[in-house]
PDB file of N, CA and C in Angstrom:
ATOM      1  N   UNK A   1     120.851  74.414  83.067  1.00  0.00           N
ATOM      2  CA  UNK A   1     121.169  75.097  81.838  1.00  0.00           C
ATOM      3  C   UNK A   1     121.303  74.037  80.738  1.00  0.00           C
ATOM      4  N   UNK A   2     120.438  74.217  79.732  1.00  0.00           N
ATOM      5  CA  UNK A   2     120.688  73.119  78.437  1.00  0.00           C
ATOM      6  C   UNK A   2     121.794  73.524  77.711  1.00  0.00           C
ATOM      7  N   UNK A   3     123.224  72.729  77.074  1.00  0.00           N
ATOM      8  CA  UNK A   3     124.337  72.486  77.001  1.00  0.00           C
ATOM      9  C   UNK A   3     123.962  71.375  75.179  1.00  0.00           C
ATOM     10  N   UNK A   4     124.956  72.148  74.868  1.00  0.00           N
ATOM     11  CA  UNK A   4     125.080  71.333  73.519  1.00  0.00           C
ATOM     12  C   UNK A   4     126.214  70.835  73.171  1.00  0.00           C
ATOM     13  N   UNK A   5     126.842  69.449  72.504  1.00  0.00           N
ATOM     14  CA  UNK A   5     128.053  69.545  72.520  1.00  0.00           C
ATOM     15  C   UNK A   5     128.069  68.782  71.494  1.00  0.00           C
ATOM     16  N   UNK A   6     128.626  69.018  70.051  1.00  0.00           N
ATOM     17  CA  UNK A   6     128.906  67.860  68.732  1.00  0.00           C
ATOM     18  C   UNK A   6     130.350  66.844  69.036  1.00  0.00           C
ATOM     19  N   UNK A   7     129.866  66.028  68.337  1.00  0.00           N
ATOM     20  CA  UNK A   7     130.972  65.109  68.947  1.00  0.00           C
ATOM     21  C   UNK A   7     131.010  63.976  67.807  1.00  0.00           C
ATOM     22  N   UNK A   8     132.485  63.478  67.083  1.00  0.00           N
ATOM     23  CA  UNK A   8     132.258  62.703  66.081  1.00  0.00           C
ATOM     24  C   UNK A   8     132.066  60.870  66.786  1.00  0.00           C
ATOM     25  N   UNK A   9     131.553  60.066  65.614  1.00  0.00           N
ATOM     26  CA  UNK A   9     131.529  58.662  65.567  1.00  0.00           C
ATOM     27  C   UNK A   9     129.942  58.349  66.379  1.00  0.00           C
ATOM     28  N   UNK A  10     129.222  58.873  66.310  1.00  0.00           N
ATOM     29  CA  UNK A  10     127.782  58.636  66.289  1.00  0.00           C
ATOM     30  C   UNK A  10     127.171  58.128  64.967  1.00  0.00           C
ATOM     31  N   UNK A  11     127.059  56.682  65.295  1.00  0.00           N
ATOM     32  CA  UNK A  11     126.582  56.185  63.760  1.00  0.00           C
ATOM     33  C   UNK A  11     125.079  55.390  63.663  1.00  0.00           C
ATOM     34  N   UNK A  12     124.520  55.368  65.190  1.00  0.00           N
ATOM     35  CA  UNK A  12     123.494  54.121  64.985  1.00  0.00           C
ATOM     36  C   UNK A  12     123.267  54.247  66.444  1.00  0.00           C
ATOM     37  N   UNK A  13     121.502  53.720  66.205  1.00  0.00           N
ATOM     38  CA  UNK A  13     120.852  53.825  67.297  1.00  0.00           C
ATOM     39  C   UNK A  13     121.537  53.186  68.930  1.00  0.00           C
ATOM     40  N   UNK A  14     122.818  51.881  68.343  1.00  0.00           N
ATOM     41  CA  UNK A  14     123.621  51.546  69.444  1.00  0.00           C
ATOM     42  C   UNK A  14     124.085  52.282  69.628  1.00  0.00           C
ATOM     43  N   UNK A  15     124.904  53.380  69.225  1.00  0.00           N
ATOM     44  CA  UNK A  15     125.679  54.507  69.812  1.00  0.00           C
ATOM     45  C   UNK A  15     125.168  55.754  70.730  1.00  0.00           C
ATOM     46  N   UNK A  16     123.976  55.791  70.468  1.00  0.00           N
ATOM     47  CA  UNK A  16     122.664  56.439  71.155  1.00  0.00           C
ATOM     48  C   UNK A  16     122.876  56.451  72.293  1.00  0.00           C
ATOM     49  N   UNK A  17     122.577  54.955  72.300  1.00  0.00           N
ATOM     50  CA  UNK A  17     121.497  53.697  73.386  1.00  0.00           C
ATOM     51  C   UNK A  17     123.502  54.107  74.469  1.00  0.00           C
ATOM     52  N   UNK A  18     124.214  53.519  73.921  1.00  0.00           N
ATOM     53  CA  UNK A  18     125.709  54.155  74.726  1.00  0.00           C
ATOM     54  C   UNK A  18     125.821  55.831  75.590  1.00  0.00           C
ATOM     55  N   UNK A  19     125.669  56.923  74.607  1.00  0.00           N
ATOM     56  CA  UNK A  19     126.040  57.710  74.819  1.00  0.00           C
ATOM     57  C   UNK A  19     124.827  57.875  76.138  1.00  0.00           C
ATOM     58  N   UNK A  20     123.272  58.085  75.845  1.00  0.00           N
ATOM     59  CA  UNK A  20     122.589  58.407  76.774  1.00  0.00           C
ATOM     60  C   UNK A  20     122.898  57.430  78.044  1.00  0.00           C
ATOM     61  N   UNK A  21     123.132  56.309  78.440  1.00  0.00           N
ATOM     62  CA  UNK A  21     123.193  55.460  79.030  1.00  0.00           C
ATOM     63  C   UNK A  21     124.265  56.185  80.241  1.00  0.00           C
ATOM     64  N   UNK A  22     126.121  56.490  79.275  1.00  0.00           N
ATOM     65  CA  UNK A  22     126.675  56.937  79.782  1.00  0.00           C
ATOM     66  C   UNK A  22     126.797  58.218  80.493  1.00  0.00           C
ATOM     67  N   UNK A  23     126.211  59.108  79.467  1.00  0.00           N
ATOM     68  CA  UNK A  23     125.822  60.505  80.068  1.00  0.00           C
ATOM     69  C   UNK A  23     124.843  60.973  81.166  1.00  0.00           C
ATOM     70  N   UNK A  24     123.829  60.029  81.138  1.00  0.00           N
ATOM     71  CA  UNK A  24     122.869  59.711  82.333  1.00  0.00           C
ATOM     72  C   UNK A  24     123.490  59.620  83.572  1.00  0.00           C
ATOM     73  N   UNK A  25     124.646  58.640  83.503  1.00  0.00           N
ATOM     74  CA  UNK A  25     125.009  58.048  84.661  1.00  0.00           C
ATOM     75  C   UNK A  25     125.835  59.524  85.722  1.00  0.00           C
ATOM     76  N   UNK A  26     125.841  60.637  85.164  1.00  0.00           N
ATOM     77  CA  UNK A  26     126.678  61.642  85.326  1.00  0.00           C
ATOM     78  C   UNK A  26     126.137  62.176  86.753  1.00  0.00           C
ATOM     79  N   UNK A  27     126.248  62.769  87.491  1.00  0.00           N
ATOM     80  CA  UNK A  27     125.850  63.171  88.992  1.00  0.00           C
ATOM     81  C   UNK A  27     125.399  64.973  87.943  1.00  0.00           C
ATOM     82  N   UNK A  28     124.364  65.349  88.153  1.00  0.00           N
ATOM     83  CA  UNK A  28     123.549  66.801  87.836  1.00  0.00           C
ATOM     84  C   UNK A  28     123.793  66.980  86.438  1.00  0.00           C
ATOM     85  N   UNK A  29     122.910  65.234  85.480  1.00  0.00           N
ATOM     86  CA  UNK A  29     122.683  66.022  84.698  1.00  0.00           C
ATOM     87  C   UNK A  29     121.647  65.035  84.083  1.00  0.00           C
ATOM     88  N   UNK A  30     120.780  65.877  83.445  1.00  0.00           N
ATOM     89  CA  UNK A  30     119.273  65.572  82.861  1.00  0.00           C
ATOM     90  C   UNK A  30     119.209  65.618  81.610  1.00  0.00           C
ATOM     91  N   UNK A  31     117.746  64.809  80.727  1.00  0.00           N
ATOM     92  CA  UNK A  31     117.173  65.173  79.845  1.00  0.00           C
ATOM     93  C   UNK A  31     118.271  65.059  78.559  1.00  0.00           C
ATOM     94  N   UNK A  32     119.315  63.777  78.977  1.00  0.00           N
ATOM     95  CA  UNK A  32     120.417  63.949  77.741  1.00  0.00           C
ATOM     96  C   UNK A  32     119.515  63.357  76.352  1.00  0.00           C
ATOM     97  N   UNK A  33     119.668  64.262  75.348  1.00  0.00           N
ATOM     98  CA  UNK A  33     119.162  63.616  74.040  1.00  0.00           C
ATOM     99  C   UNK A  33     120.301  63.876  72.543  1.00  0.00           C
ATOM    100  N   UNK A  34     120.191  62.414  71.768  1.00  0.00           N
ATOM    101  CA  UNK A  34     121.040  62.789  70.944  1.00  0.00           C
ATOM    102  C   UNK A  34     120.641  62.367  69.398  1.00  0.00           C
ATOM    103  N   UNK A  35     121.168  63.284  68.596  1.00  0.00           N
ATOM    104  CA  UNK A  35     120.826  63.341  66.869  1.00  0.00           C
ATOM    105  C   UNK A  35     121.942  63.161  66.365  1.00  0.00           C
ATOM    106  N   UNK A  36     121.606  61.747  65.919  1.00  0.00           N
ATOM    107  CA  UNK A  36     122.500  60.973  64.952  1.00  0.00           C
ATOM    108  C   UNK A  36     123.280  62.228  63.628  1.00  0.00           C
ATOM    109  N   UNK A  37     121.934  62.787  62.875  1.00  0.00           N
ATOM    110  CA  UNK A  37     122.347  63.380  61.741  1.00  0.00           C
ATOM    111  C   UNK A  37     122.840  64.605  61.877  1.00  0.00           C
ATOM    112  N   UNK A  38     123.118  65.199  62.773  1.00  0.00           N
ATOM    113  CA  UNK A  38     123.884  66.130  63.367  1.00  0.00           C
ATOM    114  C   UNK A  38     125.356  65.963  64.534  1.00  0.00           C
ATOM    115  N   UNK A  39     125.010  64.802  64.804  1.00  0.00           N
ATOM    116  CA  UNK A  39     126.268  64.286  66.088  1.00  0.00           C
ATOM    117  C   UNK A  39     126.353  65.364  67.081  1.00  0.00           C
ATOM    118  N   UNK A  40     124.819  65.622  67.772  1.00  0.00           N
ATOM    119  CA  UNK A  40     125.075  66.633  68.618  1.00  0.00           C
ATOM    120  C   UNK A  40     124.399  65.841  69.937  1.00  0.00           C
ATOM    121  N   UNK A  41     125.077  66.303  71.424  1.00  0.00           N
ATOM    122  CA  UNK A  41     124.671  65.677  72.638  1.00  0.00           C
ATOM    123  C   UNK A  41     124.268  66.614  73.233  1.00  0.00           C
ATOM    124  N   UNK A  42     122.369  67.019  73.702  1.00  0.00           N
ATOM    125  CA  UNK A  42     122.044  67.764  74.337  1.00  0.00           C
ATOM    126  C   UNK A  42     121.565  67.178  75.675  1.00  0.00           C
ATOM    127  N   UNK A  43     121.870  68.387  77.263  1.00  0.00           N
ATOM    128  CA  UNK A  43     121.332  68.018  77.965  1.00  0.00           C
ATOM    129  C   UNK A  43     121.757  69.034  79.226  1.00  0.00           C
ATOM    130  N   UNK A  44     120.673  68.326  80.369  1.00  0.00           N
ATOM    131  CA  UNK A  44     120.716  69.946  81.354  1.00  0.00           C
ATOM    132  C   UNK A  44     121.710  69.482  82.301  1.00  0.00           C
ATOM    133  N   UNK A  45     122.439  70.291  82.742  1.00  0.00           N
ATOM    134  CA  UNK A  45     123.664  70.375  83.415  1.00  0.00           C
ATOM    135  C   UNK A  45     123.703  71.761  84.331  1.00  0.00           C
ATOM    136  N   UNK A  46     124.331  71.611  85.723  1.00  0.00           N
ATOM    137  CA  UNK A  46     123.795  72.750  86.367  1.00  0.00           C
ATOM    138  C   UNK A  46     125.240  73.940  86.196  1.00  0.00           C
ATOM    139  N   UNK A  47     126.330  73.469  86.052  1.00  0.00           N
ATOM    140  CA  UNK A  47     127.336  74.354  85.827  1.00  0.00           C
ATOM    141  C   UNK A  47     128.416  73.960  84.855  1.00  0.00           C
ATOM    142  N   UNK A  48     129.433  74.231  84.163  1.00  0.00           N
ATOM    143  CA  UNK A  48     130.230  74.306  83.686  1.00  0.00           C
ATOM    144  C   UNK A  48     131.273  72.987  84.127  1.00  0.00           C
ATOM    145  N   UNK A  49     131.099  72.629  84.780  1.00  0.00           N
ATOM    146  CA  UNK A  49     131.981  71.435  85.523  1.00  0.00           C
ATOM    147  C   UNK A  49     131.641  69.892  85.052  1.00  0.00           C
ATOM    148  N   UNK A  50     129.896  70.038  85.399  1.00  0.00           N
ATOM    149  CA  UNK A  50     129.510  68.959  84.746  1.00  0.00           C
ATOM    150  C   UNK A  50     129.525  69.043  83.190  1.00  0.00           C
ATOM    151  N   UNK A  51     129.850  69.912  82.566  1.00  0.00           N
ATOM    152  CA  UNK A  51     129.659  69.849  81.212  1.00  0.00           C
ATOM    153  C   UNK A  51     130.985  69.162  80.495  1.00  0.00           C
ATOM    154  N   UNK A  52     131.842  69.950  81.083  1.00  0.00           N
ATOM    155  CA  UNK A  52     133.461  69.565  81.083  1.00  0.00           C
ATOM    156  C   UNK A  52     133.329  67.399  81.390  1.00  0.00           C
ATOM    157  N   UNK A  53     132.542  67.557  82.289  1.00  0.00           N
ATOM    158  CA  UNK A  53     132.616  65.631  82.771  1.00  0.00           C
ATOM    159  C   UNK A  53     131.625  64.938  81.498  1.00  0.00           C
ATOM    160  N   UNK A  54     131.137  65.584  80.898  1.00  0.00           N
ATOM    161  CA  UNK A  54     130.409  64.773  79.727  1.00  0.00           C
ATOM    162  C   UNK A  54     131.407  64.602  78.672  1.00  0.00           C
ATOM    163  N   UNK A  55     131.992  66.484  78.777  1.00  0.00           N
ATOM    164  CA  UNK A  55     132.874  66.161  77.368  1.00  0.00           C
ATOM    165  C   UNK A  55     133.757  65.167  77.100  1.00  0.00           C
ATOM    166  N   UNK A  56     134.496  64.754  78.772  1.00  0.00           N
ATOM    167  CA  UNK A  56     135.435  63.330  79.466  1.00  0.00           C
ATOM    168  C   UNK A  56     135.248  62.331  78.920  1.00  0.00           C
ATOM    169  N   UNK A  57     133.558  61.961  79.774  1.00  0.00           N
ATOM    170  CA  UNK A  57     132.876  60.697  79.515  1.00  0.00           C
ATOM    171  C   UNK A  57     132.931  60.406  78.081  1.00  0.00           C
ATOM    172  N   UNK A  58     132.551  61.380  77.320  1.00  0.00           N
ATOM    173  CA  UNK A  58     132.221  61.241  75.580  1.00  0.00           C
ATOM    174  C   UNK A  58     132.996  60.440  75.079  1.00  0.00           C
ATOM    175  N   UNK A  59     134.325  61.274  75.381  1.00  0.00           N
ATOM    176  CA  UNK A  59     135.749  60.905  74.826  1.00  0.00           C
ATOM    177  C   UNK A  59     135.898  59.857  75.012  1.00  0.00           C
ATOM    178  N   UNK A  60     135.933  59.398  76.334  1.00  0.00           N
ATOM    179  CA  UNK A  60     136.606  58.024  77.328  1.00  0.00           C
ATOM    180  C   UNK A  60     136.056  56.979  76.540  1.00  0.00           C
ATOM    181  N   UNK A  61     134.462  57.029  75.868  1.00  0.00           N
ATOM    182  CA  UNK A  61     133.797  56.098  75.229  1.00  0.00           C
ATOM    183  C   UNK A  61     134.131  55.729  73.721  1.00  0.00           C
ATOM    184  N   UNK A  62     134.678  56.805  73.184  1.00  0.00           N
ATOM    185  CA  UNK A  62     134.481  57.248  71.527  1.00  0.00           C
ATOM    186  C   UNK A  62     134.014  57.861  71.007  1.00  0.00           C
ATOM    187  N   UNK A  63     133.591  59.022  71.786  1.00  0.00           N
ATOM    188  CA  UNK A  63     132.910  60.114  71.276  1.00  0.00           C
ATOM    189  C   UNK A  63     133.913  61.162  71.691  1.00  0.00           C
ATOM    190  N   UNK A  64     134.684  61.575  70.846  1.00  0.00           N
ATOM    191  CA  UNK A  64     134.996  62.928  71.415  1.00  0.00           C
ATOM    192  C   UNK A  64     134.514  64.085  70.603  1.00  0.00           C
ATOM    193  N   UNK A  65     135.114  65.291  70.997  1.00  0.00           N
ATOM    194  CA  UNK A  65     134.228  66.575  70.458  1.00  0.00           C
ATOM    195  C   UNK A  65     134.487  66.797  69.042  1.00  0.00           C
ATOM    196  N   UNK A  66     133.708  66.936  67.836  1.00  0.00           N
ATOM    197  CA  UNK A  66     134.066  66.959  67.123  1.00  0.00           C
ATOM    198  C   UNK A  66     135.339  68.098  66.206  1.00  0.00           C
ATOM    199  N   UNK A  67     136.310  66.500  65.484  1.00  0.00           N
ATOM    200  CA  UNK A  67     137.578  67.605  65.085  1.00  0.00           C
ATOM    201  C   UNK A  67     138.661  67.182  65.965  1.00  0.00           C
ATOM    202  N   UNK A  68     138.490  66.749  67.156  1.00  0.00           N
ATOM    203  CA  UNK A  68     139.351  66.456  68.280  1.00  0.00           C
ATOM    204  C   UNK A  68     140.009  64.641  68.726  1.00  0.00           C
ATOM    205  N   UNK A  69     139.379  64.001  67.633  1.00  0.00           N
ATOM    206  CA  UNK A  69     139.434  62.686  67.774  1.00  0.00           C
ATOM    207  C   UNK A  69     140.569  62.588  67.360  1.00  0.00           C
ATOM    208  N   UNK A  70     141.121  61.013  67.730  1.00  0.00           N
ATOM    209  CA  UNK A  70     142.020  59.866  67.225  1.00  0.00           C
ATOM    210  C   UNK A  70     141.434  58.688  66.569  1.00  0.00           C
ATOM    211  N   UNK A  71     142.396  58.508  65.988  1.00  0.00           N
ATOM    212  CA  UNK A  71     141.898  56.478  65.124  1.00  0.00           C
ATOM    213  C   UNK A  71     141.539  55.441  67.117  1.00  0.00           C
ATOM    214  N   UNK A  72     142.421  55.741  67.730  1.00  0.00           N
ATOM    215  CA  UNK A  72     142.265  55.073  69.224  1.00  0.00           C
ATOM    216  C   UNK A  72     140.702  55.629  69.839  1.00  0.00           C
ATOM    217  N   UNK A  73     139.456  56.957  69.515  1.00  0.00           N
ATOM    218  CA  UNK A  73     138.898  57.269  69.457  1.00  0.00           C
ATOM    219  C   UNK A  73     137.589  56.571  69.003  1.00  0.00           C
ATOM    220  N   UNK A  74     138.079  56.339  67.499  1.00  0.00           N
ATOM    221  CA  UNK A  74     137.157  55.809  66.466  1.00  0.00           C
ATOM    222  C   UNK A  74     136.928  54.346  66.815  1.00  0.00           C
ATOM    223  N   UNK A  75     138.061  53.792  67.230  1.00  0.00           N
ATOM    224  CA  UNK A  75     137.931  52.153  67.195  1.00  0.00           C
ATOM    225  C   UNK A  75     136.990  51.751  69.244  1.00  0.00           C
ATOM    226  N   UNK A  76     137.431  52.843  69.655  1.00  0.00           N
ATOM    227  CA  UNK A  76     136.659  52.679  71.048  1.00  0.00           C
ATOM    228  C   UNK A  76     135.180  53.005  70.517  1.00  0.00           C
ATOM    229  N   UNK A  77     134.844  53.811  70.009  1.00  0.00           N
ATOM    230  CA  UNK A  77     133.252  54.174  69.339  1.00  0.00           C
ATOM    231  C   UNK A  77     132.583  52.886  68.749  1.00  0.00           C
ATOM    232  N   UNK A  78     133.618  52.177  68.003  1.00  0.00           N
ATOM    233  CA  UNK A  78     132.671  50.722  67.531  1.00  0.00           C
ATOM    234  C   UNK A  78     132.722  49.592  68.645  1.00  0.00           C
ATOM    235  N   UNK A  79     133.368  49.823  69.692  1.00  0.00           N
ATOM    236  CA  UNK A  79     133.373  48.768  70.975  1.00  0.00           C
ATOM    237  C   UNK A  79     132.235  49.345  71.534  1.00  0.00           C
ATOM    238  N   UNK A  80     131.784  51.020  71.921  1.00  0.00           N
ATOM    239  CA  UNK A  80     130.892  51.410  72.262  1.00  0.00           C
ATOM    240  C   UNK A  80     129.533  51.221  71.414  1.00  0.00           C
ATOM    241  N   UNK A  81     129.494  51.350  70.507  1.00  0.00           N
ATOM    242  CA  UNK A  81     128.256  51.184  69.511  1.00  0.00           C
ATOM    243  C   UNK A  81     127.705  49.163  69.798  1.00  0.00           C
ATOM    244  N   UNK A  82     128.774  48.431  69.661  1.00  0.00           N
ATOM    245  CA  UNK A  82     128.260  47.189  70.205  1.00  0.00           C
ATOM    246  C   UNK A  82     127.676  47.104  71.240  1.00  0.00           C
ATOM    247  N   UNK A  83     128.703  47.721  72.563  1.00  0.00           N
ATOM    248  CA  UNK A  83     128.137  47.533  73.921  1.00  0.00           C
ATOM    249  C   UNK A  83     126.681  47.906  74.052  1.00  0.00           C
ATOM    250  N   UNK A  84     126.378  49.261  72.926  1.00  0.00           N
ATOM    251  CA  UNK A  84     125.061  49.911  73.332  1.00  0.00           C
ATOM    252  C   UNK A  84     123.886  49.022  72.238  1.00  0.00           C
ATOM    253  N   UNK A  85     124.379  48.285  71.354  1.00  0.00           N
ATOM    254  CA  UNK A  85     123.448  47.728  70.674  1.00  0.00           C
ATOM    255  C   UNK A  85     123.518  46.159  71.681  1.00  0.00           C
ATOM    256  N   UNK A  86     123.693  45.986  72.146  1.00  0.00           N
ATOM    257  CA  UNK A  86     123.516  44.763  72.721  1.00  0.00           C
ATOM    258  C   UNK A  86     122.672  44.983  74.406  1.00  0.00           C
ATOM    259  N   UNK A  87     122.362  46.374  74.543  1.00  0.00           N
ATOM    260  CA  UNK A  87     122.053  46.581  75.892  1.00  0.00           C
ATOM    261  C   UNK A  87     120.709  47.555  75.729  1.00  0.00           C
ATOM    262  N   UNK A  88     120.863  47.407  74.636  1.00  0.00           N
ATOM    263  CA  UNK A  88     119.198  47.843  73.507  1.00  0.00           C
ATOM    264  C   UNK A  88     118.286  47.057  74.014  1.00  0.00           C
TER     265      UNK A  88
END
Protein backbone atom coordinates (compact mmCIF):
# COMPACT_ATOMS: atom_id res chain seq x y z
CA UNK A 1 0.00 0.00 0.00
CA UNK A 2 1.62 3.48 -0.99
CA UNK A 3 1.66 5.66 2.34
CA UNK A 4 2.32 9.34 2.45
CA UNK A 5 3.63 11.12 5.31
CA UNK A 6 4.76 15.20 5.52
CA UNK A 7 7.27 15.75 7.82
CA UNK A 8 9.17 19.11 8.70
CA UNK A 9 13.18 20.01 8.24
CA UNK A 10 13.71 18.60 4.74
CA UNK A 11 15.98 21.16 3.27
CA UNK A 12 18.51 19.66 0.69
CA UNK A 13 19.36 16.95 -1.38
CA UNK A 14 21.54 15.69 1.95
CA UNK A 15 18.43 15.33 3.77
CA UNK A 16 17.02 13.19 0.94
CA UNK A 17 20.11 11.17 0.50
CA UNK A 18 19.34 10.60 4.83
CA UNK A 19 15.80 10.10 4.86
CA UNK A 20 15.73 7.44 1.83
CA UNK A 21 18.83 5.76 3.14
CA UNK A 22 17.06 5.50 6.56
CA UNK A 23 13.67 4.58 5.47
CA UNK A 24 15.05 1.92 3.12
CA UNK A 25 16.71 0.29 5.83
CA UNK A 26 13.05 -0.53 7.27
CA UNK A 27 12.06 -4.46 7.08
CA UNK A 28 8.60 -4.26 4.28
CA UNK A 29 9.11 -1.27 2.86
CA UNK A 30 9.73 -0.07 -0.80
CA UNK A 31 10.02 2.51 -3.42
CA UNK A 32 10.62 5.34 -0.58
CA UNK A 33 10.66 8.75 -2.53
CA UNK A 34 10.91 12.23 -1.25
CA UNK A 35 9.93 16.07 -2.34
CA UNK A 36 11.85 18.58 -0.89
CA UNK A 37 9.13 21.35 -1.91
CA UNK A 38 6.43 19.69 -0.32
CA UNK A 39 8.29 17.74 2.72
CA UNK A 40 6.40 14.74 1.87
CA UNK A 41 7.84 10.88 2.38
CA UNK A 42 6.28 8.45 -0.02
CA UNK A 43 6.52 4.75 0.00
CA UNK A 44 5.08 1.08 -0.08
CA UNK A 45 4.56 -0.42 3.17
CA UNK A 46 2.54 -3.59 3.69
CA UNK A 47 0.49 -2.60 6.89
CA UNK A 48 -0.04 0.04 9.28
CA UNK A 49 2.81 -1.03 11.62
CA UNK A 50 5.44 -0.41 9.27
CA UNK A 51 4.14 2.94 8.62
CA UNK A 52 3.98 3.83 12.32
CA UNK A 53 8.15 2.55 12.19
CA UNK A 54 8.90 5.21 9.49
CA UNK A 55 6.98 7.78 11.29
CA UNK A 56 9.72 6.61 14.47
CA UNK A 57 12.61 6.43 12.22
CA UNK A 58 11.70 10.06 10.73
CA UNK A 59 11.55 11.51 14.05
CA UNK A 60 14.58 9.63 15.65
CA UNK A 61 16.56 11.40 12.65
CA UNK A 62 14.92 14.97 12.46
CA UNK A 63 12.24 14.53 10.62
CA UNK A 64 9.24 14.41 12.44
CA UNK A 65 5.62 14.71 11.17
CA UNK A 66 4.88 17.87 10.30
CA UNK A 67 3.61 20.43 13.25
CA UNK A 68 4.91 17.82 15.73
CA UNK A 69 8.56 18.83 16.05
CA UNK A 70 10.99 20.24 18.70
CA UNK A 71 14.11 22.72 18.46
CA UNK A 72 15.92 18.99 19.78
CA UNK A 73 14.16 17.82 16.34
CA UNK A 74 15.46 20.60 14.17
CA UNK A 75 19.06 20.53 15.39
CA UNK A 76 19.13 16.47 14.89
CA UNK A 77 17.84 17.28 11.09
CA UNK A 78 21.11 19.39 10.46
CA UNK A 79 23.35 16.44 12.02
CA UNK A 80 21.17 14.36 9.63
CA UNK A 81 21.38 16.56 6.52
CA UNK A 82 25.40 16.43 7.02
CA UNK A 83 25.50 12.74 7.62
CA UNK A 84 23.44 12.41 4.29
CA UNK A 85 25.47 14.98 2.37
CA UNK A 86 28.63 13.40 3.12
CA UNK A 87 27.36 9.79 2.18
CA UNK A 88 26.17 11.40 -1.20
Amino acid sequence: MKSYIFVDNIKCDGCVSTIKKKVGEIENISNVEVDIESGSVSFDCANDSCRLNVISTLKRWGYPQTGTGTKIDNAKSFVSCMIGRIDK
